[in-house]
N, C-alpha and C. Protein backbone atom coordinates (compact mmCIF):
# COMPACT_ATOMS: atom_id res chain seq x y z
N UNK A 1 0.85 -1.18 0.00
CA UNK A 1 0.00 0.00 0.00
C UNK A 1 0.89 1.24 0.00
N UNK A 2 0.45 2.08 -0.85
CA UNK A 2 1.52 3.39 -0.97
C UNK A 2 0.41 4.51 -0.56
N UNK A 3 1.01 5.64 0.46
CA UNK A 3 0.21 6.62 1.07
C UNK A 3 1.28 7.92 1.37
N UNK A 4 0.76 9.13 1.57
CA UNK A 4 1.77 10.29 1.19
C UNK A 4 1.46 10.76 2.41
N UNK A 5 2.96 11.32 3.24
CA UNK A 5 3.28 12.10 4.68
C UNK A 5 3.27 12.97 4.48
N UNK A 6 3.50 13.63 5.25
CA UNK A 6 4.30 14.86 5.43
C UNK A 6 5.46 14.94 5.64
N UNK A 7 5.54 13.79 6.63
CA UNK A 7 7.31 13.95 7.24
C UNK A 7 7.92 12.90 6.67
N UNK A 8 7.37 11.73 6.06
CA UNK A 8 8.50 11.26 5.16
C UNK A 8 8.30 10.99 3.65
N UNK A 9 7.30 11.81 3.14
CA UNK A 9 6.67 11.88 1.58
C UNK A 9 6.12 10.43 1.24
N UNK A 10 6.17 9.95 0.40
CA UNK A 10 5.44 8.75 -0.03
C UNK A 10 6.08 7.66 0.37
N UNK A 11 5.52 6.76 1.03
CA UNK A 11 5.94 5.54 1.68
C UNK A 11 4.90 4.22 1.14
N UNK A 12 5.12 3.59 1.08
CA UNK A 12 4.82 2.07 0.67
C UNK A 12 5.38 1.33 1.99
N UNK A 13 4.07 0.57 2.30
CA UNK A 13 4.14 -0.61 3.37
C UNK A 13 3.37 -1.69 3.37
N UNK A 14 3.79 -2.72 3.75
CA UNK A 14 3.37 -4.06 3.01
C UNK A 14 1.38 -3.86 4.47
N UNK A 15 0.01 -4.22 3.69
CA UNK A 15 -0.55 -3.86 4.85
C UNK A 15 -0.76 -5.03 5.67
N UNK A 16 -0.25 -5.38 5.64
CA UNK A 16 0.40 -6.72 6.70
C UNK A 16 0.59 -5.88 8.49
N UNK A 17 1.39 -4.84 7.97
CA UNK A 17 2.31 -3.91 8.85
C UNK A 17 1.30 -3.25 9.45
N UNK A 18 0.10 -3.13 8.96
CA UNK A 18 -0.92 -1.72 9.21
C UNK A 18 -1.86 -2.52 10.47
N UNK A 19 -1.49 -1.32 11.59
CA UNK A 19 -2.24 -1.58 12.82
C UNK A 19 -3.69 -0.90 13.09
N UNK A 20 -4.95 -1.62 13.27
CA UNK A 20 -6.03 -1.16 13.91
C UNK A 20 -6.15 -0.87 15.02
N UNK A 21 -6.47 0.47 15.01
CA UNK A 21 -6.82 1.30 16.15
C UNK A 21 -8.39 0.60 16.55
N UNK A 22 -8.65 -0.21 17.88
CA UNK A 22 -10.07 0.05 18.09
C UNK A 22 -10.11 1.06 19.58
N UNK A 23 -10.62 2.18 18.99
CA UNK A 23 -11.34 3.22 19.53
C UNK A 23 -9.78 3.89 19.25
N UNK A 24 -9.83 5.56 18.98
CA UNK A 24 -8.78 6.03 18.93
C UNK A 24 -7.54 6.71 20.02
N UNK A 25 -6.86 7.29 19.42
CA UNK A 25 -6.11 8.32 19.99
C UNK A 25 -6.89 9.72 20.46
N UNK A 26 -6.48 9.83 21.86
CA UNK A 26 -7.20 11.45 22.17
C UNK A 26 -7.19 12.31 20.78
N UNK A 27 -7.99 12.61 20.92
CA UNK A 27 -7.88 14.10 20.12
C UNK A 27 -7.71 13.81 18.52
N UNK A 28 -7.70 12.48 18.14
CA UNK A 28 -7.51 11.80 16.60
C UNK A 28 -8.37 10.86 16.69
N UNK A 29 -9.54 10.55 17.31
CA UNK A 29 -10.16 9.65 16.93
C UNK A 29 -10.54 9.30 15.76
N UNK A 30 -10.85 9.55 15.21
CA UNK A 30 -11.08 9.26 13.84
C UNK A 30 -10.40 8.62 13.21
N UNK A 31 -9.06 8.70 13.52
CA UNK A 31 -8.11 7.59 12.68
C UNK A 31 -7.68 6.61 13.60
N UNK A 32 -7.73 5.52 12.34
CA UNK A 32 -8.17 4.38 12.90
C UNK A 32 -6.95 3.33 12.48
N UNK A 33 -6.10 3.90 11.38
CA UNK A 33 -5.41 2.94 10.62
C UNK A 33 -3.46 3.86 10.93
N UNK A 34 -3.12 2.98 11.27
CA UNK A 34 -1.44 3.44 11.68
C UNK A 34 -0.06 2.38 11.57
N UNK A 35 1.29 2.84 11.26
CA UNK A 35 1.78 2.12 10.60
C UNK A 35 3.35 2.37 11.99
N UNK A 36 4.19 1.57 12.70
CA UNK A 36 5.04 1.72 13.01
C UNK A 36 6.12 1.65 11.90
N UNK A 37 6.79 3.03 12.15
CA UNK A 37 8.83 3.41 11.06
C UNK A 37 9.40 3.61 11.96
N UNK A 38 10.15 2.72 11.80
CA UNK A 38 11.68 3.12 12.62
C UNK A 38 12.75 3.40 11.85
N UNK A 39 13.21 4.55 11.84
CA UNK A 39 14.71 5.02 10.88
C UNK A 39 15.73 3.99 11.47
N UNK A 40 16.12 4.43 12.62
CA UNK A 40 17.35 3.29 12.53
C UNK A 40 17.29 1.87 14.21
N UNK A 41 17.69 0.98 13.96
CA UNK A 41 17.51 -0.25 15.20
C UNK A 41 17.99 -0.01 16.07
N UNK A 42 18.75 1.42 16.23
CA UNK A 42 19.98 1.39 17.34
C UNK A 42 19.34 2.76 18.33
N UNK A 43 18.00 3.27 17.72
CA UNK A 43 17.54 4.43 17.87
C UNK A 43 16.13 4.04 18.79
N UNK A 44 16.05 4.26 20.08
CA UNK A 44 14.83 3.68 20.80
C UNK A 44 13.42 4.01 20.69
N UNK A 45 13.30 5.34 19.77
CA UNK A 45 11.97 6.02 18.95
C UNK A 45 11.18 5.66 18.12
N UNK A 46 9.90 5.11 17.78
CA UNK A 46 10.19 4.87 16.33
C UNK A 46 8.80 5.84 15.82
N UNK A 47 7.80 6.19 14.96
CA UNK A 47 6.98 7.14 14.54
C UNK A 47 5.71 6.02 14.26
N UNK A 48 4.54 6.35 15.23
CA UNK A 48 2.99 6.13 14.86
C UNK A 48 2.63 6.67 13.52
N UNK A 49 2.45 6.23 12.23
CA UNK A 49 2.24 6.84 11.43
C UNK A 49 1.19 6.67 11.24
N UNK A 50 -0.10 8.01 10.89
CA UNK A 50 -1.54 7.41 10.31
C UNK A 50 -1.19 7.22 8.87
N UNK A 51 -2.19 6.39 8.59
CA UNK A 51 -2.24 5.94 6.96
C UNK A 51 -3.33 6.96 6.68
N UNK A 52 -4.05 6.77 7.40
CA UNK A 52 -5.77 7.61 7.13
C UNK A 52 -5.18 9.26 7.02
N UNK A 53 -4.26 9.66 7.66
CA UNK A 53 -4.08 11.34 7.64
C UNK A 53 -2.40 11.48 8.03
N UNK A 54 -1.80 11.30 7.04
CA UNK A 54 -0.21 11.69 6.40
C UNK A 54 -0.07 12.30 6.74
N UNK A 55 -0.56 13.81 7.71
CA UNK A 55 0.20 14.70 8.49
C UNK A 55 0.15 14.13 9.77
N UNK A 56 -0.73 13.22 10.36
CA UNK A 56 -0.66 12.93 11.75
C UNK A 56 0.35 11.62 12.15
N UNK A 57 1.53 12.22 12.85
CA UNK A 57 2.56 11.17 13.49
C UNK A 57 2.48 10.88 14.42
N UNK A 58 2.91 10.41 15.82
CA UNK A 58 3.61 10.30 16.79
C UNK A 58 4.82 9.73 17.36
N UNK A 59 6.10 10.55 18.03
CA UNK A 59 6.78 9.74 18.57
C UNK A 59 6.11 8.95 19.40
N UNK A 60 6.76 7.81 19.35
CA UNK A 60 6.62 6.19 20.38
C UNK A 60 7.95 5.38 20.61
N UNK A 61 7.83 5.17 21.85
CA UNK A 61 8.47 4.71 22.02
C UNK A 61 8.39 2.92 23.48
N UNK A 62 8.70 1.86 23.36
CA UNK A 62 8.29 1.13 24.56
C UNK A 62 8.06 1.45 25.45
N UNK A 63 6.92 1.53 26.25
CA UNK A 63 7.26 1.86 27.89
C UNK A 63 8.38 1.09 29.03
N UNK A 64 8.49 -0.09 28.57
CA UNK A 64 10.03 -0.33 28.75
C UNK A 64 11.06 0.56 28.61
N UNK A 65 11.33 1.06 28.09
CA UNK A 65 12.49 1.78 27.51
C UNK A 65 12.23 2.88 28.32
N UNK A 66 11.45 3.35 28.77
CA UNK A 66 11.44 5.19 29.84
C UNK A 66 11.37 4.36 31.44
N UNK A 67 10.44 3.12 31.37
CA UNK A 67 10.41 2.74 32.83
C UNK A 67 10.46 1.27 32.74
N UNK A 68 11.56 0.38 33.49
CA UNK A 68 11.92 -0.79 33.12
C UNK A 68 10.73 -1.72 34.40
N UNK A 69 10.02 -0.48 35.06
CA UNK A 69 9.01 -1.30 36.12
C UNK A 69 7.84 -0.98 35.98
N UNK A 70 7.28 -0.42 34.64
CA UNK A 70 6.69 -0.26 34.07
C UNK A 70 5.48 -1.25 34.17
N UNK A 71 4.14 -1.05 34.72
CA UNK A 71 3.37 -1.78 35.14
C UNK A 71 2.08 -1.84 34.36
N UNK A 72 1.47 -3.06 33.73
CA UNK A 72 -0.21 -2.66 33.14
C UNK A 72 -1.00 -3.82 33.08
N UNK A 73 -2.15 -3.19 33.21
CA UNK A 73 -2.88 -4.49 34.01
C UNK A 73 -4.63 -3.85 32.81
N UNK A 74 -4.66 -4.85 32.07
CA UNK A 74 -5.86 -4.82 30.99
C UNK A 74 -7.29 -5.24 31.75
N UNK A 75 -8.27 -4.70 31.25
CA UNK A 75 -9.43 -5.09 32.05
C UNK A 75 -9.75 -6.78 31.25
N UNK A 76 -10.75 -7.10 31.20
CA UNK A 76 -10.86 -8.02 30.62
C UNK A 76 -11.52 -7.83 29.27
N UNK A 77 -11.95 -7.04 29.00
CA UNK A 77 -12.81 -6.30 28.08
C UNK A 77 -11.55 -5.76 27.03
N UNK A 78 -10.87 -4.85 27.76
CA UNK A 78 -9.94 -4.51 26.94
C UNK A 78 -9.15 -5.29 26.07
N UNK A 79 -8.60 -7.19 26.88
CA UNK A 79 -8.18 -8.30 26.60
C UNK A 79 -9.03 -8.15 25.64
N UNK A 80 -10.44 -8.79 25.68
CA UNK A 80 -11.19 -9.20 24.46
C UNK A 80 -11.00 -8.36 23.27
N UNK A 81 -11.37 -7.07 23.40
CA UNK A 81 -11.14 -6.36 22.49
C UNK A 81 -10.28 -6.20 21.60
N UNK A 82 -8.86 -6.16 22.32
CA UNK A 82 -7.99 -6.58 21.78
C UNK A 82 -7.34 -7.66 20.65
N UNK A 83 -7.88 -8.93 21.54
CA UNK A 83 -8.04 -10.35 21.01
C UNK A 83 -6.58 -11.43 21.44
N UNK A 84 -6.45 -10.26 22.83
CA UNK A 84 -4.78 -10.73 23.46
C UNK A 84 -4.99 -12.20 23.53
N UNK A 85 -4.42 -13.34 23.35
CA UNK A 85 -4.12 -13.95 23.64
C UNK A 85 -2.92 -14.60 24.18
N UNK A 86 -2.06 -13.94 24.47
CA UNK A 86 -0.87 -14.22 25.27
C UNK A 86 -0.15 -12.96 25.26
N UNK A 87 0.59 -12.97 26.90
CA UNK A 87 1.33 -12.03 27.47
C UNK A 87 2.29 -11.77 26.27
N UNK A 88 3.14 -12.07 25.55
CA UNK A 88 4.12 -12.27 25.03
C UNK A 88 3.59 -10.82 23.60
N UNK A 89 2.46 -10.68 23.43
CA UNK A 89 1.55 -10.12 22.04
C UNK A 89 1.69 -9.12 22.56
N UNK A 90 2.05 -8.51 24.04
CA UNK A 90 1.22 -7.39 23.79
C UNK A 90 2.46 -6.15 24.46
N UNK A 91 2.46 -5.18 23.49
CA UNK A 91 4.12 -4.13 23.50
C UNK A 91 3.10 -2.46 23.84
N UNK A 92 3.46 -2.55 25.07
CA UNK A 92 2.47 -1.05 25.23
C UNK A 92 4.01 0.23 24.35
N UNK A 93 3.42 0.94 24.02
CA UNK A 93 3.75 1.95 22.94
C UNK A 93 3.81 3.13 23.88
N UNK A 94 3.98 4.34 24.58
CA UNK A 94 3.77 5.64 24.85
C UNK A 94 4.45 6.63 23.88
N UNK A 95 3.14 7.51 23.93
CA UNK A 95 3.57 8.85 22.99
C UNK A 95 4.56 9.35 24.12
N UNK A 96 5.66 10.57 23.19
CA UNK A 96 6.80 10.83 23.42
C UNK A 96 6.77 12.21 22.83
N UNK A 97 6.93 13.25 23.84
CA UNK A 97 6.86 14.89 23.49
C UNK A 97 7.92 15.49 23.40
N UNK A 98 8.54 16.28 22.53
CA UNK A 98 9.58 16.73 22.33
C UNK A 98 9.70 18.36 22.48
N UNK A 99 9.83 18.84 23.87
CA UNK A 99 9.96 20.02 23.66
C UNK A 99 10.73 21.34 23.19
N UNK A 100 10.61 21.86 23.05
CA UNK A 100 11.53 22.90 22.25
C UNK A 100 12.97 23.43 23.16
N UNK A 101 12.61 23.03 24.09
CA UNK A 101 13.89 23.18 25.03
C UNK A 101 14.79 21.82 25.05
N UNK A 102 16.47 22.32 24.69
CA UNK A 102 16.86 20.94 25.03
C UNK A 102 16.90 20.29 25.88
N UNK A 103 16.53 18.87 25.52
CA UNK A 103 16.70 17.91 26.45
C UNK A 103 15.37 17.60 27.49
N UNK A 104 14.08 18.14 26.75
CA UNK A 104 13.35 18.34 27.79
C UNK A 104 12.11 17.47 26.91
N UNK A 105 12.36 16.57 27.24
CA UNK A 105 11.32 15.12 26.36
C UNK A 105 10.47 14.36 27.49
N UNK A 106 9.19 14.15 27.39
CA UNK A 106 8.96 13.40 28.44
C UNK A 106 8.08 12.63 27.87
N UNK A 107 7.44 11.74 28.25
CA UNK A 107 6.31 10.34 27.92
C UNK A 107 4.96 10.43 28.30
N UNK A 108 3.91 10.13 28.00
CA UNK A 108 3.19 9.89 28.69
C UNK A 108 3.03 8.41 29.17
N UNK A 109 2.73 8.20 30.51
CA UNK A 109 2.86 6.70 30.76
C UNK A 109 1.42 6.28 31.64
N UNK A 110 0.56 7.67 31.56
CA UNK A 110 -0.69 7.42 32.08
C UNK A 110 -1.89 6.72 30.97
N UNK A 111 -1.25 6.90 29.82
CA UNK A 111 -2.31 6.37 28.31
C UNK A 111 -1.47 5.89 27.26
N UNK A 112 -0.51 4.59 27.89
CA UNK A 112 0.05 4.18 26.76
C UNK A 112 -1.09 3.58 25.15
N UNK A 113 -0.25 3.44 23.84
CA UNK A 113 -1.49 2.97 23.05
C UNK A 113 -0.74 1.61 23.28
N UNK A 114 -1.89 0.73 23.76
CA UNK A 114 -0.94 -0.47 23.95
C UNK A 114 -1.66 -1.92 22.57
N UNK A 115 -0.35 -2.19 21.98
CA UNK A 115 -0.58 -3.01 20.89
C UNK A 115 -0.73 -4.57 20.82
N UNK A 116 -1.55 -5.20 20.41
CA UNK A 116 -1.32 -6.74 20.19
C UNK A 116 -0.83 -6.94 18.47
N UNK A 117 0.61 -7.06 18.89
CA UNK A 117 1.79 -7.15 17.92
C UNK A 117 1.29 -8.54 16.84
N UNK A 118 0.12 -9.70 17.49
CA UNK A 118 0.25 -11.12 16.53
C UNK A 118 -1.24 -10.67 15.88
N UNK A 119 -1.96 -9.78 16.65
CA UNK A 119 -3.63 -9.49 15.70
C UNK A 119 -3.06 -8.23 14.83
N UNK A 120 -2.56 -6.97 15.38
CA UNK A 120 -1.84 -5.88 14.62
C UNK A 120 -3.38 -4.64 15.02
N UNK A 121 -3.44 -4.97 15.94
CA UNK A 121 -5.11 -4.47 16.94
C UNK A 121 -4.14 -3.32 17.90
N UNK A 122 -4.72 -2.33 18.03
CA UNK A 122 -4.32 -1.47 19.34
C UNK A 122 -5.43 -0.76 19.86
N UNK A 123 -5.02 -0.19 21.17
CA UNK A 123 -6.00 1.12 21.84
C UNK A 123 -5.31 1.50 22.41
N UNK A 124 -5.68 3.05 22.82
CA UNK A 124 -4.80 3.92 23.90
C UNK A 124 -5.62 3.59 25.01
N UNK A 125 -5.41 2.94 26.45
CA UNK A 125 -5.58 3.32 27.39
C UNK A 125 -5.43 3.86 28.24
N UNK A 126 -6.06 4.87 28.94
CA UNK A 126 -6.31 5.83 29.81
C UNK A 126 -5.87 4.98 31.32
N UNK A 127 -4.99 4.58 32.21
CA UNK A 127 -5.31 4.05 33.24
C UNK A 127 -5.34 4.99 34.19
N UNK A 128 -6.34 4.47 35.00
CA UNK A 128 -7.36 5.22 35.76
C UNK A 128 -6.87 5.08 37.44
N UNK A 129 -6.42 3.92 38.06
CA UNK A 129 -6.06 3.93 39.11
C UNK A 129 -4.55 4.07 39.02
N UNK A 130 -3.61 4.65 38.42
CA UNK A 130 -2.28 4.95 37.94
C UNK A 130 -1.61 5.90 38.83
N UNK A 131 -0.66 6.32 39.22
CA UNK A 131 0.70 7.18 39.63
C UNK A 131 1.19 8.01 38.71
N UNK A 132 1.20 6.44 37.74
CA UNK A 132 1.53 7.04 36.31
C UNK A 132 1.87 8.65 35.63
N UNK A 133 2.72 9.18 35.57
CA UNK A 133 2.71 10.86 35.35
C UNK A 133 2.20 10.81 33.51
N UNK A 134 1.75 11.83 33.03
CA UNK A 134 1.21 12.23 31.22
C UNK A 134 2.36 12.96 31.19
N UNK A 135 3.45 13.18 31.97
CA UNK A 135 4.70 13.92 31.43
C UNK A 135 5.54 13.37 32.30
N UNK A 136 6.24 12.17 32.20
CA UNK A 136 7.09 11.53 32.63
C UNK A 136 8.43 12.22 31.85
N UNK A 137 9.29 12.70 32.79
CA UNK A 137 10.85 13.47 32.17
C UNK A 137 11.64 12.03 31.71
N UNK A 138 12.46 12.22 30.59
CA UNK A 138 13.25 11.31 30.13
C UNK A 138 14.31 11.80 29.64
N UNK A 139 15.80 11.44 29.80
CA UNK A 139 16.78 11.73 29.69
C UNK A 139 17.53 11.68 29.03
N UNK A 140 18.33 12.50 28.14
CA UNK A 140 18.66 11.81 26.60
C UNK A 140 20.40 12.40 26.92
N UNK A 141 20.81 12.12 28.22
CA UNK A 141 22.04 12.33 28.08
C UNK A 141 22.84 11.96 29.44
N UNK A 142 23.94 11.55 29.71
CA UNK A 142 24.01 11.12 30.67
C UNK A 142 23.73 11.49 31.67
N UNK A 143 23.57 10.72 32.72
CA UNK A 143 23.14 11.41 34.54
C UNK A 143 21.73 11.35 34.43
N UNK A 144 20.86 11.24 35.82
CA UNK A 144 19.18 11.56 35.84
C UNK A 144 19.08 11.71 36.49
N UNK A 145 17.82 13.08 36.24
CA UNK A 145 17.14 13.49 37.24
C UNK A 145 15.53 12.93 38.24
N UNK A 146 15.33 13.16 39.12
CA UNK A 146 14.65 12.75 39.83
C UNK A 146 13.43 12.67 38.90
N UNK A 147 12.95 11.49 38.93
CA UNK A 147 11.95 10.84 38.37
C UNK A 147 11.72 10.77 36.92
N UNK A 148 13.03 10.73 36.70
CA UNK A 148 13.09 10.35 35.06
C UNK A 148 13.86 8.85 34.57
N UNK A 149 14.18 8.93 33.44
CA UNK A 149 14.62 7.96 32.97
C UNK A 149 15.48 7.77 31.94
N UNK A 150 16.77 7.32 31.77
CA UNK A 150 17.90 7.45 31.12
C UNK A 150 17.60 6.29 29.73
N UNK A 151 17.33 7.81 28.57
CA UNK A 151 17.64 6.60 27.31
C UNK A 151 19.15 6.93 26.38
């Protein structure tokens, strides 16, 4: 399938690759159809791409990767919905904000979109009984600060 960005002009992806959103992203509901790019393997970022709307991206990145104790617990509904069938399927994703100041990137880890990698099914969930910060600081250089996380 070939579809036109913004940020990386015309791309072709096998739709094998192409993940369903059931129910959307805040503020993007409407799109429903999204594609993980990763520029390079050595790079822990990789870009939510919509298929449905070529200007809409997101950094993502594992929630592993910002918090290695990183905790999530699916309702059962959500399971179904999903169509999880094993722990192993399922790679929660958090959007990743890049602010205009250096070095000043943080996660959200209160609404990862969390994916079942063997259906190619996702949703963002909202967790509700969470600690979880929507601006978790992350560190893109050596040393860390209090309540962040070194990538």
């Amino acid at each position: 399938m070939e579809f036109s960005t913004t940020r990386f002009g015309n791309i072709v992806v096998d739709e094998s690759r192409i993940i369903t959103m059931r129910g959307g992203i805040l503020g993007f509901e409407r799109l429903k159809r999204f594609v993980l790019l990763t520029q390079h393997d050595n790079i822990p970022f990789s870009w939510f791409q919509s298929v449905d709307d070529g200007s809409v991206a997101f950094i993502v990145t594992n929630a592993f990767m910002v918090k290695v104790d990183y905790s999530l617990v699916l309702s059962d509904s959500e399971v179904e919905l999903l169509e999880i069938a094993s722990v192993e399927d399922v790679v929660p994703m958090v959007i990743v904000t890049i602010r205009s100041e250096p070095f000043e990137i943080t996660a959200n880890l209160r609404a990862p979109v969390v994916i079942n990698i063997a259906r190619r099914l996702a949703r963002q969930i909202v967790l509700q009984d969470s600690d979880y910060p929507v601006r978790f600081s992350i560190q893109t250089r050596t040393g860390q600060e209090e309540g962040g996380a070194l990538i």
